[in-house]
N, C-alpha and C. Protein backbone atom coordinates (compact mmCIF):
# COMPACT_ATOMS: atom_id res chain seq x y z
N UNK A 1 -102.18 -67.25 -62.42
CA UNK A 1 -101.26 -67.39 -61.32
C UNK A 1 -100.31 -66.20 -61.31
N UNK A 2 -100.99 -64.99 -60.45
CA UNK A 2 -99.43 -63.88 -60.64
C UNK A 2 -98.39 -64.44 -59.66
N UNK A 3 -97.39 -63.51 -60.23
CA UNK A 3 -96.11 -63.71 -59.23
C UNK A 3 -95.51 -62.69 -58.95
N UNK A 4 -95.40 -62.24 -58.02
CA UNK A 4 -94.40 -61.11 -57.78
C UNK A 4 -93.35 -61.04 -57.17
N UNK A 5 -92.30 -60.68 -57.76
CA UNK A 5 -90.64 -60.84 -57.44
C UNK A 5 -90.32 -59.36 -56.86
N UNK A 6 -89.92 -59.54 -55.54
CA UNK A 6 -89.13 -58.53 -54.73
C UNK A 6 -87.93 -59.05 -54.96
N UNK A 7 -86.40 -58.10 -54.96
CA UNK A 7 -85.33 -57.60 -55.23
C UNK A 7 -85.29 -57.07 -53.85
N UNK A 8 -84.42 -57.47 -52.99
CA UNK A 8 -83.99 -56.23 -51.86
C UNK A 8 -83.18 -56.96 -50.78
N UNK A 9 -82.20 -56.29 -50.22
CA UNK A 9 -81.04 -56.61 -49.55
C UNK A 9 -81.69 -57.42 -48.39
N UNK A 10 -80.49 -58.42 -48.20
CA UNK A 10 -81.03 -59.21 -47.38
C UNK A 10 -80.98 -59.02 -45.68
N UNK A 11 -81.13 -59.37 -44.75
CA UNK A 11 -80.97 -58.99 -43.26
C UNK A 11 -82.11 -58.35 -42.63
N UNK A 12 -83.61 -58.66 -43.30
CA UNK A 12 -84.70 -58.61 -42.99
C UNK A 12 -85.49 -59.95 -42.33
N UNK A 13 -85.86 -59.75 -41.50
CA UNK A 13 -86.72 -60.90 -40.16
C UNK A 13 -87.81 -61.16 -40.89
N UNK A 14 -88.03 -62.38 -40.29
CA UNK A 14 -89.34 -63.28 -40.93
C UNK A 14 -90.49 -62.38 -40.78
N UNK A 15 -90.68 -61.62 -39.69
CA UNK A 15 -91.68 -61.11 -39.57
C UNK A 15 -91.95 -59.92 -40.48
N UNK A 16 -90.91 -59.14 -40.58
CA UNK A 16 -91.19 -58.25 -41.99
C UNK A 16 -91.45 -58.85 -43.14
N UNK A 17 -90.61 -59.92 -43.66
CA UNK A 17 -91.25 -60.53 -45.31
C UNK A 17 -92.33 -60.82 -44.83
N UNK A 18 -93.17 -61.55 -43.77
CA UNK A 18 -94.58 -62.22 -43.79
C UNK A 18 -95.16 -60.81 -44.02
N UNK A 19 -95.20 -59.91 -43.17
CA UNK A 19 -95.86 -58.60 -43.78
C UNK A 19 -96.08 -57.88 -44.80
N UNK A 20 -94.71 -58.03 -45.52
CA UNK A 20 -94.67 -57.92 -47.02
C UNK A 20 -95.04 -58.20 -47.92
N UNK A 21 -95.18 -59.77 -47.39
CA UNK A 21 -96.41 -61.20 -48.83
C UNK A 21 -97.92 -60.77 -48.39
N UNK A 22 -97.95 -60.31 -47.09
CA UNK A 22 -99.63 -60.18 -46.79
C UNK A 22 -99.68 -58.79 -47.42
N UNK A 23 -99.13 -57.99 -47.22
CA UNK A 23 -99.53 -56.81 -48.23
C UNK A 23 -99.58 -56.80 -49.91
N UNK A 24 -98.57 -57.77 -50.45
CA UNK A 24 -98.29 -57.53 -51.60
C UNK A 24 -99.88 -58.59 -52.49
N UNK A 25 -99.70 -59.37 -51.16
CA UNK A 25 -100.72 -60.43 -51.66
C UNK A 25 -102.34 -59.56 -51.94
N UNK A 26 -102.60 -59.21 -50.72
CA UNK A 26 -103.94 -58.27 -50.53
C UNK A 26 -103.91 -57.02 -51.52
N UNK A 27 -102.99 -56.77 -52.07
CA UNK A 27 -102.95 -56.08 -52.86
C UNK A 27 -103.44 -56.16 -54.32
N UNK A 28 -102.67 -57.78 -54.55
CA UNK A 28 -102.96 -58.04 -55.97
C UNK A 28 -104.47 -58.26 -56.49
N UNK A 29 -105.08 -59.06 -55.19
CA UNK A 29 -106.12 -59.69 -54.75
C UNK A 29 -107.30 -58.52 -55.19
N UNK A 30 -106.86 -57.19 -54.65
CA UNK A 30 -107.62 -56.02 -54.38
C UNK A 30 -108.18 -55.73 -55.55
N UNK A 31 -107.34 -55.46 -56.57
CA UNK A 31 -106.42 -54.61 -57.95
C UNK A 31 -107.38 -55.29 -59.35
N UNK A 32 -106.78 -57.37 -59.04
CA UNK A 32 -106.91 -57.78 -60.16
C UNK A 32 -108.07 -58.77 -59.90
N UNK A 33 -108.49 -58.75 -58.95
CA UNK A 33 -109.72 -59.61 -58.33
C UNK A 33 -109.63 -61.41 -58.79
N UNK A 34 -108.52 -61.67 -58.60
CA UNK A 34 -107.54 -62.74 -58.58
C UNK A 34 -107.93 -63.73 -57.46
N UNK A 35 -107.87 -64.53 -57.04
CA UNK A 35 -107.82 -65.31 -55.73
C UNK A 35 -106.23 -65.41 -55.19
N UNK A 36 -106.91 -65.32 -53.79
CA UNK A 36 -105.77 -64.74 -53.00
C UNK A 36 -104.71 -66.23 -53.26
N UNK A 37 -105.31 -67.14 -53.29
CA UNK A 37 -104.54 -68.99 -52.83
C UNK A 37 -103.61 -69.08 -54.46
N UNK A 38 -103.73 -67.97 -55.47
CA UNK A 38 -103.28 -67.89 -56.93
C UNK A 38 -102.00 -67.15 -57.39
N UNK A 39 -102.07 -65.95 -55.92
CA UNK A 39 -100.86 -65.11 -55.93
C UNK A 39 -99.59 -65.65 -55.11
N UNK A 40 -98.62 -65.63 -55.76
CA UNK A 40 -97.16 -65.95 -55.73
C UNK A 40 -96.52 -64.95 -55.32
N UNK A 41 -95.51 -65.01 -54.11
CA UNK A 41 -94.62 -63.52 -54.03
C UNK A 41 -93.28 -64.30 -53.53
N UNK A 42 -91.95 -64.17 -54.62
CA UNK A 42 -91.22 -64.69 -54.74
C UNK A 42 -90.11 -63.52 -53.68
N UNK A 43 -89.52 -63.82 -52.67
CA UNK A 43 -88.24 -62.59 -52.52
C UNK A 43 -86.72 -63.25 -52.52
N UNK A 44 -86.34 -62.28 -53.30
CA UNK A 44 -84.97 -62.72 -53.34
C UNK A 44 -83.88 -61.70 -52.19
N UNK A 45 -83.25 -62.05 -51.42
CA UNK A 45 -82.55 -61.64 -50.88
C UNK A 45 -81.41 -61.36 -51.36
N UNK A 46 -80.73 -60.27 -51.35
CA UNK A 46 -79.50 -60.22 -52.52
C UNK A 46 -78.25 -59.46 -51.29
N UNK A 47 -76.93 -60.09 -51.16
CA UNK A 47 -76.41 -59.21 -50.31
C UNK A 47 -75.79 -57.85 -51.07
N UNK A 48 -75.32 -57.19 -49.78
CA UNK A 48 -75.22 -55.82 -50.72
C UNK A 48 -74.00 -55.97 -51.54
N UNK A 49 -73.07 -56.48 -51.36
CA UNK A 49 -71.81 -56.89 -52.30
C UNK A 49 -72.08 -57.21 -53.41
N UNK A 50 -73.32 -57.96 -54.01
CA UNK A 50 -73.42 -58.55 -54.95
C UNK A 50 -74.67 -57.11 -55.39
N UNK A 51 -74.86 -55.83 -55.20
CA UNK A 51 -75.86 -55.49 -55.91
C UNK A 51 -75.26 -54.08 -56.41
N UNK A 52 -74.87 -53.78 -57.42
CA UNK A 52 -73.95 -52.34 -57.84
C UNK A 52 -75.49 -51.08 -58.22
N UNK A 53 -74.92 -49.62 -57.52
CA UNK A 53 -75.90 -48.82 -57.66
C UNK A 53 -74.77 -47.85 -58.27
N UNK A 54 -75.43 -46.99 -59.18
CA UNK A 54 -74.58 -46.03 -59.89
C UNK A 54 -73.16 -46.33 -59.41
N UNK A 55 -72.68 -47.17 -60.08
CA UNK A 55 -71.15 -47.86 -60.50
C UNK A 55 -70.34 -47.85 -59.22
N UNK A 56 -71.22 -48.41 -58.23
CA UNK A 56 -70.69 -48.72 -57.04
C UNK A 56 -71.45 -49.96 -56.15
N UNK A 57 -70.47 -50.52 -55.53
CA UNK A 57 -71.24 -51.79 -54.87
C UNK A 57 -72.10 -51.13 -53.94
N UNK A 58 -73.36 -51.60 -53.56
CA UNK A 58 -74.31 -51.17 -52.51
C UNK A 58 -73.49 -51.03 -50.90
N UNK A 59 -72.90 -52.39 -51.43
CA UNK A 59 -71.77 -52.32 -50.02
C UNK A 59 -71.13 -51.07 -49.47
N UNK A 60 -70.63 -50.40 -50.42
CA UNK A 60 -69.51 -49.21 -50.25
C UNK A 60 -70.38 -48.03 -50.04
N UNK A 61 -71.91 -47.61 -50.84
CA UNK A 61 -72.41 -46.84 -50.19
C UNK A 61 -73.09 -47.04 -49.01
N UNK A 62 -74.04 -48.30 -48.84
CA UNK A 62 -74.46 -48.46 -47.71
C UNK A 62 -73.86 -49.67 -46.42
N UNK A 63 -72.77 -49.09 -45.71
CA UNK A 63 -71.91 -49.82 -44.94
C UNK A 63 -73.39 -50.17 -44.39
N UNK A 64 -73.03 -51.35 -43.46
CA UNK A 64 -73.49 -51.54 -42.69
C UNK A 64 -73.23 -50.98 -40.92
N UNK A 65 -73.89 -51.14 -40.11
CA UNK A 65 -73.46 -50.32 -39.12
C UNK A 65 -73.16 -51.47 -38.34
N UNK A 66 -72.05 -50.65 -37.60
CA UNK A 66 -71.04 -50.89 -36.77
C UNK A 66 -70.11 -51.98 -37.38
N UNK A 67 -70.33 -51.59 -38.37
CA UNK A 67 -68.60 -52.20 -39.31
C UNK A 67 -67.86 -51.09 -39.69
């Protein structure tokens, strides 16, 4: 049973993560010759406040726009 955990800021549409599990999925599928109904793709949405990049909140480098 793999699993794969995405990490990445949140304010992404359903329709991009579904694209994301079908790629990540077809991928694993490809690679490890796994069954597709076996692969797991977990995403965590993290806001940028809560994610620090070289000793700064993600927030502060990446404003969001039109804030």
């Amino acid at each position: 049973m793999p699993i794969i955990r995405i990490d990445m800021f949140e304010g992404r549409d359903t329709a991009t993560k579904q694209k994301l599990v079908r790629a990540m999925t077809d991928a694993m599928v490809q690679i490890t010759g796994c069954s597709e109904a076996s692969v797991n793709v977990l995403i965590n949405n993290i806001a940028k406040e809560d994610w620090g990049l070289g000793g700064e909140l993600a927030s502060r480098k990446f404003p969001d726009k039109g804030k």
